[in-house]
C-alpha atoms as a PDB file:
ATOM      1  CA  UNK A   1      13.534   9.909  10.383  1.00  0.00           C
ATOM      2  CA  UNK A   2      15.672   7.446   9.196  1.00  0.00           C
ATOM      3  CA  UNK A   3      14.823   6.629   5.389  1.00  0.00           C
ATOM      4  CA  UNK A   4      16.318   2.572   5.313  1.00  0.00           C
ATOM      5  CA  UNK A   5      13.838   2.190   8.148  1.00  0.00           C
ATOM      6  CA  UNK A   6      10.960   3.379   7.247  1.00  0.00           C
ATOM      7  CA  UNK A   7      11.637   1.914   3.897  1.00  0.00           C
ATOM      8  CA  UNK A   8      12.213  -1.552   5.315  1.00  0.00           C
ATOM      9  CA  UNK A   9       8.672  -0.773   7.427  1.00  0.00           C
ATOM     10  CA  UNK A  10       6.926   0.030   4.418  1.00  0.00           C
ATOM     11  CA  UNK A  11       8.140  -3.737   2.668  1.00  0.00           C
ATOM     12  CA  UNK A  12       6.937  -5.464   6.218  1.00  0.00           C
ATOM     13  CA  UNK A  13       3.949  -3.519   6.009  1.00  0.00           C
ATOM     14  CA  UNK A  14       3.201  -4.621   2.230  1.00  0.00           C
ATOM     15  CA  UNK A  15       3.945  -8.199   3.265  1.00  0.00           C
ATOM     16  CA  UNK A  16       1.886  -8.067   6.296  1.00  0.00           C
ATOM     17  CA  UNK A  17      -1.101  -6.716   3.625  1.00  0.00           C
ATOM     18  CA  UNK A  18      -0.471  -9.451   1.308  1.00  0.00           C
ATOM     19  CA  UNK A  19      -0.295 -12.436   3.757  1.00  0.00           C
ATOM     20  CA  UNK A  20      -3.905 -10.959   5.698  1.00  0.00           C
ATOM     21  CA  UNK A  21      -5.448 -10.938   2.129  1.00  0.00           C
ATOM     22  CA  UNK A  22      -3.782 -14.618   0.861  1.00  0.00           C
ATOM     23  CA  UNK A  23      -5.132 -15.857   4.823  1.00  0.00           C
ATOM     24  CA  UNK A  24      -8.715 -14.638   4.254  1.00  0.00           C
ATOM     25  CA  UNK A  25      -9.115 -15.394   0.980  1.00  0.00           C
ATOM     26  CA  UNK A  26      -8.158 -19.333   2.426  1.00  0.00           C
ATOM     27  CA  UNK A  27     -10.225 -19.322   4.969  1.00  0.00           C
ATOM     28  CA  UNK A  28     -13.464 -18.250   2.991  1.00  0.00           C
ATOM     29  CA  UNK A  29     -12.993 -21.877   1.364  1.00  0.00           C
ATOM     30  CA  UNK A  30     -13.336 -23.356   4.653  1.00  0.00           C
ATOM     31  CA  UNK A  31     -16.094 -24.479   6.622  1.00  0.00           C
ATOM     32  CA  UNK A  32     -17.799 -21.688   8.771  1.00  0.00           C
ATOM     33  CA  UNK A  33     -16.816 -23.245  12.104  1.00  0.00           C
ATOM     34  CA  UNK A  34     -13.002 -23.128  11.175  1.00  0.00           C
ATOM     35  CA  UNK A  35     -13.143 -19.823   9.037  1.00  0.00           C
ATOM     36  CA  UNK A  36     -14.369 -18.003  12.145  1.00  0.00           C
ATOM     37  CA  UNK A  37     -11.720 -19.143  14.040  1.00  0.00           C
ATOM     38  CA  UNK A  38      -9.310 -18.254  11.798  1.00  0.00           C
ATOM     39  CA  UNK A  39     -10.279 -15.305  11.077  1.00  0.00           C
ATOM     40  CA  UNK A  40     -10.231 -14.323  14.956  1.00  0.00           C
ATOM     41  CA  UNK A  41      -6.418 -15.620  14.836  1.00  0.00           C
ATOM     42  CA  UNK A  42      -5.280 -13.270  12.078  1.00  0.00           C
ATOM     43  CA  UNK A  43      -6.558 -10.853  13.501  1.00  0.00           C
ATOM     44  CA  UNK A  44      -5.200 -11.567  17.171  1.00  0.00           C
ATOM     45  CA  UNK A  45      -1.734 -11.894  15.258  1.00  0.00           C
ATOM     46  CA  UNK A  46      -2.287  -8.504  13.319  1.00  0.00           C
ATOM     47  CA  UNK A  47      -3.178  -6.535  16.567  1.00  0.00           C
ATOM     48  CA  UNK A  48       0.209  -7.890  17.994  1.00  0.00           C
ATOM     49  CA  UNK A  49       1.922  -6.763  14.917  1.00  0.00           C
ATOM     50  CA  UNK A  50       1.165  -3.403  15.348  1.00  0.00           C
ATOM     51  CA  UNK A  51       1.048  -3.230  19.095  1.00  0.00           C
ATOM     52  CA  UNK A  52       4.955  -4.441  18.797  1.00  0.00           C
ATOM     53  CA  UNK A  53       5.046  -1.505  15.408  1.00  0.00           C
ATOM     54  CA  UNK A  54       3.704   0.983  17.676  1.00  0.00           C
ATOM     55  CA  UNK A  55       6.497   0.227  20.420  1.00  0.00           C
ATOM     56  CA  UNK A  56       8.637   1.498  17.516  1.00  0.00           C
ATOM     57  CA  UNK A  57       9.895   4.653  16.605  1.00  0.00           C
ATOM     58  CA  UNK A  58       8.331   7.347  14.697  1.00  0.00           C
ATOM     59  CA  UNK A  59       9.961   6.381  11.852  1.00  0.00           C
ATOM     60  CA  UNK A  60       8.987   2.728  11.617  1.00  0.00           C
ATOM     61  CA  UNK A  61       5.236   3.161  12.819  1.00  0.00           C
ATOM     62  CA  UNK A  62       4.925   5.914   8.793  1.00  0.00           C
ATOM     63  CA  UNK A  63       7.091   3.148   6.831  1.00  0.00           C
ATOM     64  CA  UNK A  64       4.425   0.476   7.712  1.00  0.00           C
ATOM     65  CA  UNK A  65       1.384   2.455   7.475  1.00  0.00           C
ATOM     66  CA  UNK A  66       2.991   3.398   4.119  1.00  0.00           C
ATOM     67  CA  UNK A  67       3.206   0.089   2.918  1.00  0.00           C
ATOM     68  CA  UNK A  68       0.348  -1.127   4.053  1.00  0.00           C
ATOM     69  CA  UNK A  69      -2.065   1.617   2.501  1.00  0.00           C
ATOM     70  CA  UNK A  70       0.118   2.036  -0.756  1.00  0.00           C
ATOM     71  CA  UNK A  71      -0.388  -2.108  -1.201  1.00  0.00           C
ATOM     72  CA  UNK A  72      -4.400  -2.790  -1.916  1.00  0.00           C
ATOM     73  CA  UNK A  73      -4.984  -0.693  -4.696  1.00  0.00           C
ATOM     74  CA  UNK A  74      -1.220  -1.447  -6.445  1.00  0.00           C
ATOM     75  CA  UNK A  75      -2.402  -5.068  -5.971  1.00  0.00           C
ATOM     76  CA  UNK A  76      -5.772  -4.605  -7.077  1.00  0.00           C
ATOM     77  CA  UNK A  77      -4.473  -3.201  -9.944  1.00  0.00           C
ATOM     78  CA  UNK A  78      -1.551  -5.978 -11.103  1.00  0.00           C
ATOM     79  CA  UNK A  79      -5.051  -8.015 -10.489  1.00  0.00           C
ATOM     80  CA  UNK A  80      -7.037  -6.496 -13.079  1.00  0.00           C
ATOM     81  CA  UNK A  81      -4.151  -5.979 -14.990  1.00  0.00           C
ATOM     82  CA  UNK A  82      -3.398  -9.316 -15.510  1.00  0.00           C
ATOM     83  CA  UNK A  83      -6.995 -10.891 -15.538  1.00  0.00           C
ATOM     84  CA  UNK A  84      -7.269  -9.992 -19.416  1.00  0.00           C
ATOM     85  CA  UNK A  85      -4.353 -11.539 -20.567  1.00  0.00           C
ATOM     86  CA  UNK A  86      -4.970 -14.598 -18.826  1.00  0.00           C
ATOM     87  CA  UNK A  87      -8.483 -15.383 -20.730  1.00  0.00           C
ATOM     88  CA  UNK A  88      -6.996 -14.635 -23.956  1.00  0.00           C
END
């Protein structure tokens, strides 16, 4: 397994996490008619992601299912973290 890769996977993976989360959280200010839609093209756009991740090697296909499991709770957590500080 080549380490650089699967560390670069596990970045794209993180970034592919954070940009699903920034889109939904978008398009739940929207009106129903338009969220729905959207919400069918993200996830048409993530299936291709990993359909063209799985095409991959081994190596590539751990990196980004690294990245994208290790994201939500670090996120969640600089979240809460900095929720505090901000109402003080």
């Amino acid at each position: 397994m080549n380490t650089l890769t699967a560390l670069a996977s596990a970045a794209f993976g993180s970034t592919a996490y954070l940009t699903t989360f920034s889109t939904v959280k978008w398009l739940n200010q929207l009106s129903r008619q338009f969220k729905l839609t959207g919400l069918v093209v993200t996830g048409l756009v993530l299936c291709a992601i990993i359909g063209i991740i799985a095409i991959a090697s081994q190596s590539v296909v751990l990196g980004f299912i690294v990245g994208a499991g290790l994201t939500p709770p670090v996120h969640r957590w600089i979240v809460q973290r900095r929720s505090p500080a901000a109402s003080s």
